[in-house]
Protein backbone atom coordinates (compact mmCIF):
# COMPACT_ATOMS: atom_id res chain seq x y z
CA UNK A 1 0.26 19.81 -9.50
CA UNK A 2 -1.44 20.49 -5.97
CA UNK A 3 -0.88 19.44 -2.87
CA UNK A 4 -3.00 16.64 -2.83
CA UNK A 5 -1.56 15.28 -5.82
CA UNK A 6 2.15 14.81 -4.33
CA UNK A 7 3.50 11.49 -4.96
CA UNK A 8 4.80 10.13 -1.73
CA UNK A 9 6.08 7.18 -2.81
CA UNK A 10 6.81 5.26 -5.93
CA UNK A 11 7.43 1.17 -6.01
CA UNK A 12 7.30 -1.62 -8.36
CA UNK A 13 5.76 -4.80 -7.53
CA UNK A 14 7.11 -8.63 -7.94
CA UNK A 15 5.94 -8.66 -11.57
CA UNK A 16 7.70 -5.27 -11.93
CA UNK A 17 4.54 -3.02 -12.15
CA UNK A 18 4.72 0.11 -11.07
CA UNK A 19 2.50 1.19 -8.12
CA UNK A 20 2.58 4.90 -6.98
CA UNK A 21 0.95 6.70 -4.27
CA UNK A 22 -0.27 9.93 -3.87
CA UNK A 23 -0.89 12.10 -1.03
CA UNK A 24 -4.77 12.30 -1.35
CA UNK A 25 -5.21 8.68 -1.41
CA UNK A 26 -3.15 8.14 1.29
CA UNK A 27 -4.90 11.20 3.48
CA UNK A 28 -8.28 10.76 2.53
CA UNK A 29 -8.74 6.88 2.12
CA UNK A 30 -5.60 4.60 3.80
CA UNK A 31 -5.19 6.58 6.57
CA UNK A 32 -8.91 7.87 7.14
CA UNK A 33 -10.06 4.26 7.23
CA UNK A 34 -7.33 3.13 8.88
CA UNK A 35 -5.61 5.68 11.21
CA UNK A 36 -3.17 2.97 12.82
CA UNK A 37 -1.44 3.14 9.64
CA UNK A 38 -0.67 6.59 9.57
CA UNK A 39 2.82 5.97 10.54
CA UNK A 40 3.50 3.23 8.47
CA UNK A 41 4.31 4.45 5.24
CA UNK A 42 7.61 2.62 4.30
CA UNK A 43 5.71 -0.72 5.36
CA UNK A 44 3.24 -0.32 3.66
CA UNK A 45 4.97 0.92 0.37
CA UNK A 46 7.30 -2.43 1.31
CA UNK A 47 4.31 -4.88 0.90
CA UNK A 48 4.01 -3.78 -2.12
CA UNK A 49 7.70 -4.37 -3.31
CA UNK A 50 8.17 -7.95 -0.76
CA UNK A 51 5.09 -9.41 -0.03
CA UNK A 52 5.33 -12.52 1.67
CA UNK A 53 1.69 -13.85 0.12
CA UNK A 54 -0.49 -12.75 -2.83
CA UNK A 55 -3.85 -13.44 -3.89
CA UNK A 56 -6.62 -12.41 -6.01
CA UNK A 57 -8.44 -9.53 -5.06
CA UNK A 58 -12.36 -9.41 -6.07
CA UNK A 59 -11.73 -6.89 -8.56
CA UNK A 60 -10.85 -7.84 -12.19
CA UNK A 61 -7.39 -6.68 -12.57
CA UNK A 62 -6.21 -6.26 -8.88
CA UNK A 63 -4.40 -8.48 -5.81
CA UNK A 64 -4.25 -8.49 -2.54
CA UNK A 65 -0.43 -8.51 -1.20
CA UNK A 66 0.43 -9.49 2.62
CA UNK A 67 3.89 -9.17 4.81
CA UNK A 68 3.97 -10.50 8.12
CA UNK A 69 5.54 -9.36 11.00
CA UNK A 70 4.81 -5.23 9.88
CA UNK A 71 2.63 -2.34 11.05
CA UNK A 72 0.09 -3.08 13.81
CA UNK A 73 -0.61 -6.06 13.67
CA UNK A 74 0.45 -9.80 12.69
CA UNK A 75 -0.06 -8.98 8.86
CA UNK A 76 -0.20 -5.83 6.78
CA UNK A 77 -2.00 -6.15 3.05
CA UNK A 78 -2.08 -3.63 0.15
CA UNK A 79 -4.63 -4.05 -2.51
């Protein structure tokens, strides 16, 4: 496994599907695109897990989950 394939976190969702994340996506997509998120890794994972709203996302397959009250700003969302 290489470096950019480290798991850094590992969560299950309200439905109890598990959602992992991996070192690479977090570098060189979350964090690129949003660098004010680069030290919120436990929130983040934590929407996942507690969201306090969920919708659909666009894509087939996929939603959007929101917490208030974390990371930079008024509401933090994982999709």
């Amino acid at each position: 496994m290489s470096e950019d394939d480290r798991l850094l976190g590992a969560v299950s969702d309200p439905d109890d599907r598990a959602v992992v994340l991996l070192a690479r996506i977090w570098e060189d997509k979350i964090v690129r695109d949003h660098p004010e998120l680069g030290d919120q890794l436990q929130q983040v994972l934590g929407t996942v897990t507690a969201p306090d709203h969920v919708e659909p996302d666009p894509r087939v397959g996929r939603r959007r989950c929101y917490r208030r009250r974390v990371g930079p700003s008024n509401w933090l969302w994982w999709s």
